[in-house]
C-alpha atoms as a PDB file:
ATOM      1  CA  UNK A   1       0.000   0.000   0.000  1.00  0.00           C
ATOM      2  CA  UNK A   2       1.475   3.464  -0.816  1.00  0.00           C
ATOM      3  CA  UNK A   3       2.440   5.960   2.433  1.00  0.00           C
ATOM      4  CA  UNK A   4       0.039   8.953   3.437  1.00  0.00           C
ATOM      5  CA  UNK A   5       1.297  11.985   5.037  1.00  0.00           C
ATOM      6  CA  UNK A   6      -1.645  13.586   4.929  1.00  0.00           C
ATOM      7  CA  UNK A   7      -4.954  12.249   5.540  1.00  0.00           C
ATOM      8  CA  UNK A   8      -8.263  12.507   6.721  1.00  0.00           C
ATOM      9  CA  UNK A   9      -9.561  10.526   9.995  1.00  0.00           C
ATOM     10  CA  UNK A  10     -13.271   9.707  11.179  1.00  0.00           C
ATOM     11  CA  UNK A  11     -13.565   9.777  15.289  1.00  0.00           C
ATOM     12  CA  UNK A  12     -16.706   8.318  16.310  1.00  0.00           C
ATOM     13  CA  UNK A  13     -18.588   9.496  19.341  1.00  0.00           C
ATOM     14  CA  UNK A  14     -21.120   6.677  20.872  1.00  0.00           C
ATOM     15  CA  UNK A  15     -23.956   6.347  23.041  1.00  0.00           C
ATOM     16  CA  UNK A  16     -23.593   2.111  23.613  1.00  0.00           C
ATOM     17  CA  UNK A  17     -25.811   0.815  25.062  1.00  0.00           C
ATOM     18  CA  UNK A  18     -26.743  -3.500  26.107  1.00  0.00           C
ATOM     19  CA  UNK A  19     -28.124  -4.489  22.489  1.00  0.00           C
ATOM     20  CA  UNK A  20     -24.680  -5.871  21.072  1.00  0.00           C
ATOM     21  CA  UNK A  21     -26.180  -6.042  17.390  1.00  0.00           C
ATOM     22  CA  UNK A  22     -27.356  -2.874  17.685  1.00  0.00           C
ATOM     23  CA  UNK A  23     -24.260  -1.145  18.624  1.00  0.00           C
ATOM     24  CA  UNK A  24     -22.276  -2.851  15.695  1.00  0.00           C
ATOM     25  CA  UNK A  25     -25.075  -1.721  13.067  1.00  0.00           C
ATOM     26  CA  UNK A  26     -24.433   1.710  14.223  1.00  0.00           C
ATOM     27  CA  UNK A  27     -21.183   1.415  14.504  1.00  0.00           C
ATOM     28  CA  UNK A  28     -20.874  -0.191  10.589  1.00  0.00           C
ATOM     29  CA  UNK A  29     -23.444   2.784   9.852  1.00  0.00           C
ATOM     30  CA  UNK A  30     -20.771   5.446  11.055  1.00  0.00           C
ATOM     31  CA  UNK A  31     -17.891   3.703   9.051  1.00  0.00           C
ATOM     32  CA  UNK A  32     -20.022   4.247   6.003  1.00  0.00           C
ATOM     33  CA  UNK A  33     -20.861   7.699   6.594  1.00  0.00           C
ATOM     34  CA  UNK A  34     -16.870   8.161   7.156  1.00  0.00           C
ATOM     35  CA  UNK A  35     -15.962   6.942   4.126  1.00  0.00           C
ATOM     36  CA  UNK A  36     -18.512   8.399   2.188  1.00  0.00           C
ATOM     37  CA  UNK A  37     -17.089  11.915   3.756  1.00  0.00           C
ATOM     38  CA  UNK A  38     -13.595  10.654   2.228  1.00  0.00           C
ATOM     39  CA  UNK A  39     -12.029   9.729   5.551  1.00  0.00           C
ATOM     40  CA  UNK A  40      -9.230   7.045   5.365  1.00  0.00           C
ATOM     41  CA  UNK A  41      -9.321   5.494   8.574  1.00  0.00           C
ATOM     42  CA  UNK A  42     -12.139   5.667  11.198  1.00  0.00           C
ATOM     43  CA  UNK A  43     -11.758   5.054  15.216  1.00  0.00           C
ATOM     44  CA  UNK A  44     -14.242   3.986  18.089  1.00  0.00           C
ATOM     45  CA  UNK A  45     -14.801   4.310  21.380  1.00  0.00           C
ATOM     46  CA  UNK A  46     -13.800   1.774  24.128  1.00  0.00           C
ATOM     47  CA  UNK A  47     -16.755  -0.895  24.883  1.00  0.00           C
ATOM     48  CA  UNK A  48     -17.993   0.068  21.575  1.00  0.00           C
ATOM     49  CA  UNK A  49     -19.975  -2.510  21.181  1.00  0.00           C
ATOM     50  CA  UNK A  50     -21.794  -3.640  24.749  1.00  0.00           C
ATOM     51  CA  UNK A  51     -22.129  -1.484  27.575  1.00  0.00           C
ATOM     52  CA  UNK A  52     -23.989  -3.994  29.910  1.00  0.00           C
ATOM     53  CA  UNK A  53     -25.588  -7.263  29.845  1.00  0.00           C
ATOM     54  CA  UNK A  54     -26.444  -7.958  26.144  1.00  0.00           C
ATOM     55  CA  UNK A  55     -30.016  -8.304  25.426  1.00  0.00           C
ATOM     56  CA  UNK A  56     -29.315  -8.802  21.403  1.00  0.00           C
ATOM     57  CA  UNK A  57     -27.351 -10.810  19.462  1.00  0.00           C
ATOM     58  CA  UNK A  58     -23.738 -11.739  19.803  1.00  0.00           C
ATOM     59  CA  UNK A  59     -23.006 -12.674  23.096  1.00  0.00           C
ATOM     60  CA  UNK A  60     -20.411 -11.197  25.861  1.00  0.00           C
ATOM     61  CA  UNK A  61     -16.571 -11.612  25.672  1.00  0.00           C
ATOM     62  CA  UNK A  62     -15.929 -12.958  22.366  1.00  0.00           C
ATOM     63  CA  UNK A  63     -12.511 -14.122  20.729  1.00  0.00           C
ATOM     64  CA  UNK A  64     -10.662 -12.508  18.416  1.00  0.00           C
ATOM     65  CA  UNK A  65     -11.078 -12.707  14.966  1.00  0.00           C
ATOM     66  CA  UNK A  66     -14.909 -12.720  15.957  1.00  0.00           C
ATOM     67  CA  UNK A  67     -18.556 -11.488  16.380  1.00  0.00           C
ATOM     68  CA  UNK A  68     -17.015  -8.139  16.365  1.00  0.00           C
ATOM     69  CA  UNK A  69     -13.852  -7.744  14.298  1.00  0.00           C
ATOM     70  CA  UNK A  70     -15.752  -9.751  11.384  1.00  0.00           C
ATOM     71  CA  UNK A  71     -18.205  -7.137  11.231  1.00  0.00           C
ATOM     72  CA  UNK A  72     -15.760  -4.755  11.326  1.00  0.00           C
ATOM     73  CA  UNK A  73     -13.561  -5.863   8.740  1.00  0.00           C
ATOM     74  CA  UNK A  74     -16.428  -6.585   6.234  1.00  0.00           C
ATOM     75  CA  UNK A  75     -16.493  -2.827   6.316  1.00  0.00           C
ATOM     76  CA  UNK A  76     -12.994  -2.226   5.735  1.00  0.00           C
ATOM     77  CA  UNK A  77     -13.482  -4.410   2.865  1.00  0.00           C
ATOM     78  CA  UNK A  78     -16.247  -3.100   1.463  1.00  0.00           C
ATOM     79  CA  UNK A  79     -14.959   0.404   1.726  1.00  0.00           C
ATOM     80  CA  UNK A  80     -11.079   0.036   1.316  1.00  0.00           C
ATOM     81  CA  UNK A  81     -11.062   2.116   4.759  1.00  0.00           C
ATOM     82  CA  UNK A  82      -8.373   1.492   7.893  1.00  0.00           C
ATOM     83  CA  UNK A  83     -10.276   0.864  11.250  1.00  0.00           C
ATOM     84  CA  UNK A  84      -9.482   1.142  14.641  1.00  0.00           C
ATOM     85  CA  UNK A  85     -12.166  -0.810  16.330  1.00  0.00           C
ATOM     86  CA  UNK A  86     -12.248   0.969  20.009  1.00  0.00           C
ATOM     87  CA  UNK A  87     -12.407  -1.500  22.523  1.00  0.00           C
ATOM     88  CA  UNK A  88     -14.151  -4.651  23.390  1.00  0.00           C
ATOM     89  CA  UNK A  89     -14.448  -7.592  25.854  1.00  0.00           C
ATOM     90  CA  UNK A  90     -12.256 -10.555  24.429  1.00  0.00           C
ATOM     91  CA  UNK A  91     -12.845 -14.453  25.980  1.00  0.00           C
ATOM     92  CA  UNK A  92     -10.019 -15.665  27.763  1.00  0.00           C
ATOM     93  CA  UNK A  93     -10.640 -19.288  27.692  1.00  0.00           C
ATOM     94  CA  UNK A  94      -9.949 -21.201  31.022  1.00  0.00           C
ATOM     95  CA  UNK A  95     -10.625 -17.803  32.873  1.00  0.00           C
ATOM     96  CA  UNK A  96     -13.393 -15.908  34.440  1.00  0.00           C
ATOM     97  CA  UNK A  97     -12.038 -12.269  33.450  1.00  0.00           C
ATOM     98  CA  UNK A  98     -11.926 -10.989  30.038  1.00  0.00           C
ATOM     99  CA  UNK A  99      -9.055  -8.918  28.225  1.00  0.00           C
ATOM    100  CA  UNK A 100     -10.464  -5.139  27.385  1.00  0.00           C
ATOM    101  CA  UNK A 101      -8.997  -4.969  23.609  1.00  0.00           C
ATOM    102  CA  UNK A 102      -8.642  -3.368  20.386  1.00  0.00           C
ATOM    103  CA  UNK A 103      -7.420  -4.056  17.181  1.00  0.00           C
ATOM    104  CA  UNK A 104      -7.056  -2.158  13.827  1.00  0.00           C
ATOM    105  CA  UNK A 105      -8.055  -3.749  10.812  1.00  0.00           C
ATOM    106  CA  UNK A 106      -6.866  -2.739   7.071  1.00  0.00           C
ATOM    107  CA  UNK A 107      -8.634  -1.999   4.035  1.00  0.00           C
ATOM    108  CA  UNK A 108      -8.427  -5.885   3.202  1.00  0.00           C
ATOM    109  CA  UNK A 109     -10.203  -6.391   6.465  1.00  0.00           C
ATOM    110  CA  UNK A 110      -6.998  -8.109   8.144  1.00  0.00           C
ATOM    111  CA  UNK A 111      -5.949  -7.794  11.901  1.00  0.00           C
ATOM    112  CA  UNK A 112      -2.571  -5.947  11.875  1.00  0.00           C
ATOM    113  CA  UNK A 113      -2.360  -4.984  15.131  1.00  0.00           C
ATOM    114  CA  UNK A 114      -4.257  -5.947  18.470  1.00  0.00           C
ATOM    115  CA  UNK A 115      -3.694  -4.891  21.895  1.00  0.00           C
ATOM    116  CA  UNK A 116      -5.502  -5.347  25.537  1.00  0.00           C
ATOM    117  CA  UNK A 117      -5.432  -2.488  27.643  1.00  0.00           C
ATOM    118  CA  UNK A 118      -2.688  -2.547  30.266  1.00  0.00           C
ATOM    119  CA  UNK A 119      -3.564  -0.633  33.417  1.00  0.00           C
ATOM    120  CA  UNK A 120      -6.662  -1.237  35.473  1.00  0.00           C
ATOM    121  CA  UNK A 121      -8.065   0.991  37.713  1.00  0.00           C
ATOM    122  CA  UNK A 122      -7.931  -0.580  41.057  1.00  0.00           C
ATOM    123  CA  UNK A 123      -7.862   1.571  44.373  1.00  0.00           C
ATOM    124  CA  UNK A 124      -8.999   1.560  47.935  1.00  0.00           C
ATOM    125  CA  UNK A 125     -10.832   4.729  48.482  1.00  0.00           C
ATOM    126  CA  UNK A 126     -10.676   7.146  51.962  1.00  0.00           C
ATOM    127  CA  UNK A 127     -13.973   5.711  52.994  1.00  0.00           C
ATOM    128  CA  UNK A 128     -12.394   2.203  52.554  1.00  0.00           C
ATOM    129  CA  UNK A 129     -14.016   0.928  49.849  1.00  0.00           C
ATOM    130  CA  UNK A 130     -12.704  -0.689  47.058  1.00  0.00           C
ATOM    131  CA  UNK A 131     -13.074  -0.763  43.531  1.00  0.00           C
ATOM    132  CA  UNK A 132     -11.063  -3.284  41.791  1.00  0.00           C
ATOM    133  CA  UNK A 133     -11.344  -3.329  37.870  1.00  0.00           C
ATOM    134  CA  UNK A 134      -8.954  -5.679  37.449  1.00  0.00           C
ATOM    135  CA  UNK A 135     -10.780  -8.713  39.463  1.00  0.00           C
ATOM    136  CA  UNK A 136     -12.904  -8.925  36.260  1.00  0.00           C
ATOM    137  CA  UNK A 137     -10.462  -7.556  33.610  1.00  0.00           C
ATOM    138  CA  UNK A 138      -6.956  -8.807  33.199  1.00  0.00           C
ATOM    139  CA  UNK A 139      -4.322  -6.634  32.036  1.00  0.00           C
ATOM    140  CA  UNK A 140      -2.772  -7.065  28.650  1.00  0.00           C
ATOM    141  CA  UNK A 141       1.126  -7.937  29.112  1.00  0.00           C
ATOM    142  CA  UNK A 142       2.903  -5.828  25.993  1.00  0.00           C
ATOM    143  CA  UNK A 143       2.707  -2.444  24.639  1.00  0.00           C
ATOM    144  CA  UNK A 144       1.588  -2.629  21.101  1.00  0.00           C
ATOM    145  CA  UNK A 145       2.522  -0.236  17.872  1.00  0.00           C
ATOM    146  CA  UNK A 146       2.308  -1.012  14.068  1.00  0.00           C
ATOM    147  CA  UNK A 147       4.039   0.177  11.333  1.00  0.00           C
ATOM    148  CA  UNK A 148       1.601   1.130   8.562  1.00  0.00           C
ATOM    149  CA  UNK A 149       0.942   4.097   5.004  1.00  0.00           C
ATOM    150  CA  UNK A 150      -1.093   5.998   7.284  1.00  0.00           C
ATOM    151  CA  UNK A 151       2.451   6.375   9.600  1.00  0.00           C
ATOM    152  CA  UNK A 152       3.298   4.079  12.733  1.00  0.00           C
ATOM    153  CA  UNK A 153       0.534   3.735  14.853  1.00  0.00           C
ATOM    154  CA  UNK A 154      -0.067   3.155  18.518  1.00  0.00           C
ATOM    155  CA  UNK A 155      -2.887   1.812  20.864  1.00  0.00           C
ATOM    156  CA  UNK A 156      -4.130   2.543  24.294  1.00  0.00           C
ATOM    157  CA  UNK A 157      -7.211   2.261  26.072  1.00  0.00           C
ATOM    158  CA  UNK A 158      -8.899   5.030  28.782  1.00  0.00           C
ATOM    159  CA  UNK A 159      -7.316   4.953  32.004  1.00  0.00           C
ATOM    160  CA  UNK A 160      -3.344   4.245  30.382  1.00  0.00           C
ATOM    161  CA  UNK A 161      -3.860   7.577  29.330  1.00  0.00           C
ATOM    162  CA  UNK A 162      -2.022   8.619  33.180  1.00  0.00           C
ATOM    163  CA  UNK A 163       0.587   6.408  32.245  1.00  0.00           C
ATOM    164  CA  UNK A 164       2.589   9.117  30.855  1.00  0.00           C
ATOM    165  CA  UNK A 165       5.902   6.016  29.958  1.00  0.00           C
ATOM    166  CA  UNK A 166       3.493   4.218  27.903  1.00  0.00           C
ATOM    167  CA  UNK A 167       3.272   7.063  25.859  1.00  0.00           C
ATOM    168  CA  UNK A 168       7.142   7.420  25.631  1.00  0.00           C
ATOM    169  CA  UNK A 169       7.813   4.000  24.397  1.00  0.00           C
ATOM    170  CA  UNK A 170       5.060   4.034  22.094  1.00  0.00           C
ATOM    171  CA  UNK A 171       6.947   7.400  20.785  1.00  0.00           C
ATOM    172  CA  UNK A 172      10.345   6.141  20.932  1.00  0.00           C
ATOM    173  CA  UNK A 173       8.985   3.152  19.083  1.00  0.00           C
ATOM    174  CA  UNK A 174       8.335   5.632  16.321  1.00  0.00           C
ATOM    175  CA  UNK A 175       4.491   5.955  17.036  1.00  0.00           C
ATOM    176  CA  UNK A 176       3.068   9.348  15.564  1.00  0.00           C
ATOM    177  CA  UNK A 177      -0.418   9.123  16.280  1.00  0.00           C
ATOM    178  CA  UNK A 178      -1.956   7.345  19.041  1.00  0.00           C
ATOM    179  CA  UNK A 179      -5.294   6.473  19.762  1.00  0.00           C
ATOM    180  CA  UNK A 180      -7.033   6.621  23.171  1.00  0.00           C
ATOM    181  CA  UNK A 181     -10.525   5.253  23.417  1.00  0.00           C
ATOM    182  CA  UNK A 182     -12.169   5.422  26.465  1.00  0.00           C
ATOM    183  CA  UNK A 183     -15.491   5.675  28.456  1.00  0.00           C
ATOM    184  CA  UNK A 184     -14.108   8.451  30.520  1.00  0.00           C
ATOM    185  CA  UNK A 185     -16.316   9.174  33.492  1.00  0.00           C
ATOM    186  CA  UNK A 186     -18.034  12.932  33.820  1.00  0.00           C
ATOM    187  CA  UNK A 187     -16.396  13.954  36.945  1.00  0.00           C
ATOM    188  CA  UNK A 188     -12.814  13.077  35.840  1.00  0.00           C
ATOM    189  CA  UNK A 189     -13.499  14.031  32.578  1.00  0.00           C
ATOM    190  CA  UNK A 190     -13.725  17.784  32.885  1.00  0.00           C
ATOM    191  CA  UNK A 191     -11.010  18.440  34.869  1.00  0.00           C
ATOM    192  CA  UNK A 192      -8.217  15.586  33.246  1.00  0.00           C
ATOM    193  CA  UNK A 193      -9.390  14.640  29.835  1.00  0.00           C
ATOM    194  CA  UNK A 194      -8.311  17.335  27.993  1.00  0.00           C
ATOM    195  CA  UNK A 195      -5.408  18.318  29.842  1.00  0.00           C
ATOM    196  CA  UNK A 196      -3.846  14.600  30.144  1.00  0.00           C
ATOM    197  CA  UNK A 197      -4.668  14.327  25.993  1.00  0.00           C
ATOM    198  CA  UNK A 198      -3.061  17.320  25.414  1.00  0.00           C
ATOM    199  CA  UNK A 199       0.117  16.606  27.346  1.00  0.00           C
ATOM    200  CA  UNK A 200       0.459  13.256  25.926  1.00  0.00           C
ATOM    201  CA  UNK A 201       0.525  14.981  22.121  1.00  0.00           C
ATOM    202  CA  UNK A 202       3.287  17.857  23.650  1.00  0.00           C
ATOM    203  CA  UNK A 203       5.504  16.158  25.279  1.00  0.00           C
ATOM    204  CA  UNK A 204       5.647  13.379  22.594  1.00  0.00           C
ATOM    205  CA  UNK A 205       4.714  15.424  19.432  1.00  0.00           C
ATOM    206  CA  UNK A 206       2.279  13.019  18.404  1.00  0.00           C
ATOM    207  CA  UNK A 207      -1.048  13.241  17.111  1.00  0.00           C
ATOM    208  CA  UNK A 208      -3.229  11.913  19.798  1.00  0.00           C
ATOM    209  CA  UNK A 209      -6.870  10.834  18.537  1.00  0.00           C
ATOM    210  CA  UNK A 210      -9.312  10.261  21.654  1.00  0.00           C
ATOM    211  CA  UNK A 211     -12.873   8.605  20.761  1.00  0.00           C
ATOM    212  CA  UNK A 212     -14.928   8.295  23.495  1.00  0.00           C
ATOM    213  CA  UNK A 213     -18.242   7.172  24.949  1.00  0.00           C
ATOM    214  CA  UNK A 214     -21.031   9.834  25.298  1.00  0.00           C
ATOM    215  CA  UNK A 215     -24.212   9.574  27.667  1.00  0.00           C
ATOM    216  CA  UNK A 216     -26.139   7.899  30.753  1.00  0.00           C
ATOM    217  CA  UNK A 217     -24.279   4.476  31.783  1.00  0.00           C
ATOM    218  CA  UNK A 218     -25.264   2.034  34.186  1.00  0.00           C
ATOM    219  CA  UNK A 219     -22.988   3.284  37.223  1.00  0.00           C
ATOM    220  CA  UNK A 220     -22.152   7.112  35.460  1.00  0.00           C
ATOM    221  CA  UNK A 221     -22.144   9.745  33.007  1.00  0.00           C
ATOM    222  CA  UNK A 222     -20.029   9.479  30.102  1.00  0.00           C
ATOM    223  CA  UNK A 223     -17.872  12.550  29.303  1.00  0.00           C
ATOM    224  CA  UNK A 224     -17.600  12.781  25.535  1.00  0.00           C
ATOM    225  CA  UNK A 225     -15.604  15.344  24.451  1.00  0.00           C
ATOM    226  CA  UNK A 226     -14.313  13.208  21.639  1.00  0.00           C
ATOM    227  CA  UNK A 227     -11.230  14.768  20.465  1.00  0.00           C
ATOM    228  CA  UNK A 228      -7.783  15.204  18.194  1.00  0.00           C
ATOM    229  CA  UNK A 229      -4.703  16.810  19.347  1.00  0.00           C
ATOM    230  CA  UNK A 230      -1.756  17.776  16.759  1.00  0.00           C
ATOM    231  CA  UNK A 231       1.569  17.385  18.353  1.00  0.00           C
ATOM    232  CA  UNK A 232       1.722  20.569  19.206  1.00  0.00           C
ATOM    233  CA  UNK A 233      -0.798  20.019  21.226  1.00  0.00           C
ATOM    234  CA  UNK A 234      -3.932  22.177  19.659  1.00  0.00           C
ATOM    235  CA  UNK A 235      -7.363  20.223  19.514  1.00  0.00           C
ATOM    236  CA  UNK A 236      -8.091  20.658  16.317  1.00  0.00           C
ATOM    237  CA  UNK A 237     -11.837  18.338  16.005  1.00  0.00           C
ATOM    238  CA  UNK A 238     -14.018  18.281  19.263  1.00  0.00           C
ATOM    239  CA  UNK A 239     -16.941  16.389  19.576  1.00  0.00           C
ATOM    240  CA  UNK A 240     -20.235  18.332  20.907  1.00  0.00           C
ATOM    241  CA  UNK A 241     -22.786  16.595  23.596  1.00  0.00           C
ATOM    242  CA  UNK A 242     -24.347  13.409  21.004  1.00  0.00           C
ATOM    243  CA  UNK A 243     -23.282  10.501  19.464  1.00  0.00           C
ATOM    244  CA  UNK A 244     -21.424  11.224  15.833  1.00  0.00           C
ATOM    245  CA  UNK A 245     -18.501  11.552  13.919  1.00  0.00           C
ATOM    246  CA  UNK A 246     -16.078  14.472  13.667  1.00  0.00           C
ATOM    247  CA  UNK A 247     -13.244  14.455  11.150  1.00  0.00           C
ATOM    248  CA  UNK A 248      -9.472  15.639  11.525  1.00  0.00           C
ATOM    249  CA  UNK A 249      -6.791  16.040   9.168  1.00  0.00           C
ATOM    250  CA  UNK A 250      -3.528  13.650  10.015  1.00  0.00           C
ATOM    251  CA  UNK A 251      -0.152  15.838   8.409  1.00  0.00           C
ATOM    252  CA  UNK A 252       3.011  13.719   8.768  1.00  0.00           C
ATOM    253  CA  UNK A 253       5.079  16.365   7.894  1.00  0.00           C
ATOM    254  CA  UNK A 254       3.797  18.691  10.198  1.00  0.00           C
ATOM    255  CA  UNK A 255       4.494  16.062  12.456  1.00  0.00           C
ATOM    256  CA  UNK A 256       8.060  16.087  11.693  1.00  0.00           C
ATOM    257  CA  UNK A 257       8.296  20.200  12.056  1.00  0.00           C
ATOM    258  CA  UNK A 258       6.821  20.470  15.395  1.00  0.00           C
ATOM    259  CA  UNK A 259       9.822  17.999  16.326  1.00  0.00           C
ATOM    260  CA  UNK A 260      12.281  19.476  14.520  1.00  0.00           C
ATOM    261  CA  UNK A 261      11.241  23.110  16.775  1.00  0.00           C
ATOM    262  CA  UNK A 262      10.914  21.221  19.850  1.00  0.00           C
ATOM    263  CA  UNK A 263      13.493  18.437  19.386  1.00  0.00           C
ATOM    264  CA  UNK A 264      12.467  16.997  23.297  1.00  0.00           C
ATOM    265  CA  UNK A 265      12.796  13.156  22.178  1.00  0.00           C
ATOM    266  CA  UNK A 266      15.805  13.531  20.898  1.00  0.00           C
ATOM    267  CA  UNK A 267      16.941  15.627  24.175  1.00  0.00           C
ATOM    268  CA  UNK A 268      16.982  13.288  26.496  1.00  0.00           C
ATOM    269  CA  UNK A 269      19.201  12.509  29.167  1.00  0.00           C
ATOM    270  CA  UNK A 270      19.611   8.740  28.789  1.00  0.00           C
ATOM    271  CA  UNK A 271      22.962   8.557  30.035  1.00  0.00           C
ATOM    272  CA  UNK A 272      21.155   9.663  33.644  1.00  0.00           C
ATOM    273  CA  UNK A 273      17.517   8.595  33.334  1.00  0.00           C
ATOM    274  CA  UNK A 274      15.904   6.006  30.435  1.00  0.00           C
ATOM    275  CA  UNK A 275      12.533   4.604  30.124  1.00  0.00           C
ATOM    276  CA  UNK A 276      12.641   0.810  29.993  1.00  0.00           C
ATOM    277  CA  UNK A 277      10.423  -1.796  28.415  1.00  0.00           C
ATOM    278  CA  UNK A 278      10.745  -4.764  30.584  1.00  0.00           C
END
């Protein structure tokens, strides 16, 4: 496939809710409206296809290729479009717990690239309760970037978004535009989302794309706020308070002057501090 420095990408804002089948028809209806609006590749939000106990078709945790990523990649097929898939609940057989994972799929509709989210949000709180995510999901064990035309990519999933390292490796990797999904909560949301996204795309110069989940959950509010950030760390697509698509331009060799000004990777002190992949 012939390299892309500049192109267009779809970010999909979504209201999921406990129909499974539902979810993915929307979902395949906003990759079609993407493409149709010329974008290249199109991203989702995490749990983008069950929020819940699913009263439709398709089951819970699924494997991977599956329910999910089949539908997806008919798309991609059918459209000759990239897609990130957001995140989903993937079986692990043998185990209670599920992996929360993503892959991105190419316009032939073939996995390239998959990756379970790493960090799970478990803490005991001042009152003494706990809430421990990872007692139902486990956490993925690698950090995951792929070399594609559209640039090198890299995956993460909602809360590794405070795990500013990740972010380094994936950059030092040669990762130049990351995607976050998430199902940010609303508290959190207005006071770290943008902030954290923005840092992330500044400190790394990458182009961070964030989908995320919009609207009433079972236990909160989703945040939305759906955004891009260039590397120099302007949001430059937001999405407003619905479900929908927003579209950003990608510029590889803007990418590449925003280092050249601010040359921070390259500035490092590894001969006093490194960042290690274990």
């Amino acid at each position: 496939m012939e390299a892309m420095r500049k192109y267009k990408i779809a970010v999909v804002q979504m209201d999921t809710g406990n129909d499974k089948g539902k979810n993915l028809a929307a979902a395949c209806a906003y990759i079609d409206e993407a493409a149709a609006a010329g974008a290249r590749l199109v991203t989702f939000p995490e749990v983008m296809n069950l929020d819940g106990q699913n009263v439709g078709e398709g089951g819970g945790a699924e494997p991977v290729p599956g329910y999910t990523t089949e539908r997806l990649a008919a798309k991609a097929r059918e459209h000759g479009i990239w897609v990130h898939s957001g995140s989903f609940s993937e079986v692990i057989p043998g185990e209670d717990r599920s992996y929360n994972s993503s892959v991105i799929i190419d316009p032939e509709g073939r996995i390239v690239a998959h990756y379970s989210k790493l960090h799970t949000f478990d803490v005991t709180l001042p009152d003494g309760s706990v809430q421990c995510e990872s007692a139902k999901i486990r956490p993925g064990e690698g950090i995951t970037t792929v070399d594609t035309p559209l640039g090198r990519l890299g995956m993460s999933i909602c809360y590794d978004i405070r795990f500013g390292e990740m972010y380094r490796l994936m950059a030092l990797k040669g990762a130049q535009v990351i995607f976050a999904c998430a199902n940010f909560t609303m508290p959190t949301g207005k006071d770290h989302w943008e902030t954290i996204l923005r840092t992330r795309a500044i400190e790394n110069g990458v182009y961070i794309v964030a989908a995320d989940q919009i609207g009433k959950k079972a236990d909160f509010t989703a945040y939305g706020n759906s955004m891009v950030v260039d590397p120099w760390g302007t949001v430059i697509a937001r999405a407003p308070d619905r479900p929908g698509v927003i579209y950003a331009e990608i510029d590889l060799d803007y990418l590449d002057s925003v280092r050249a000004k601010i040359p921070s990777l390259k500035n490092r002190r590894t001969d006093i501090y490194d960042v290690v992949e274990k």
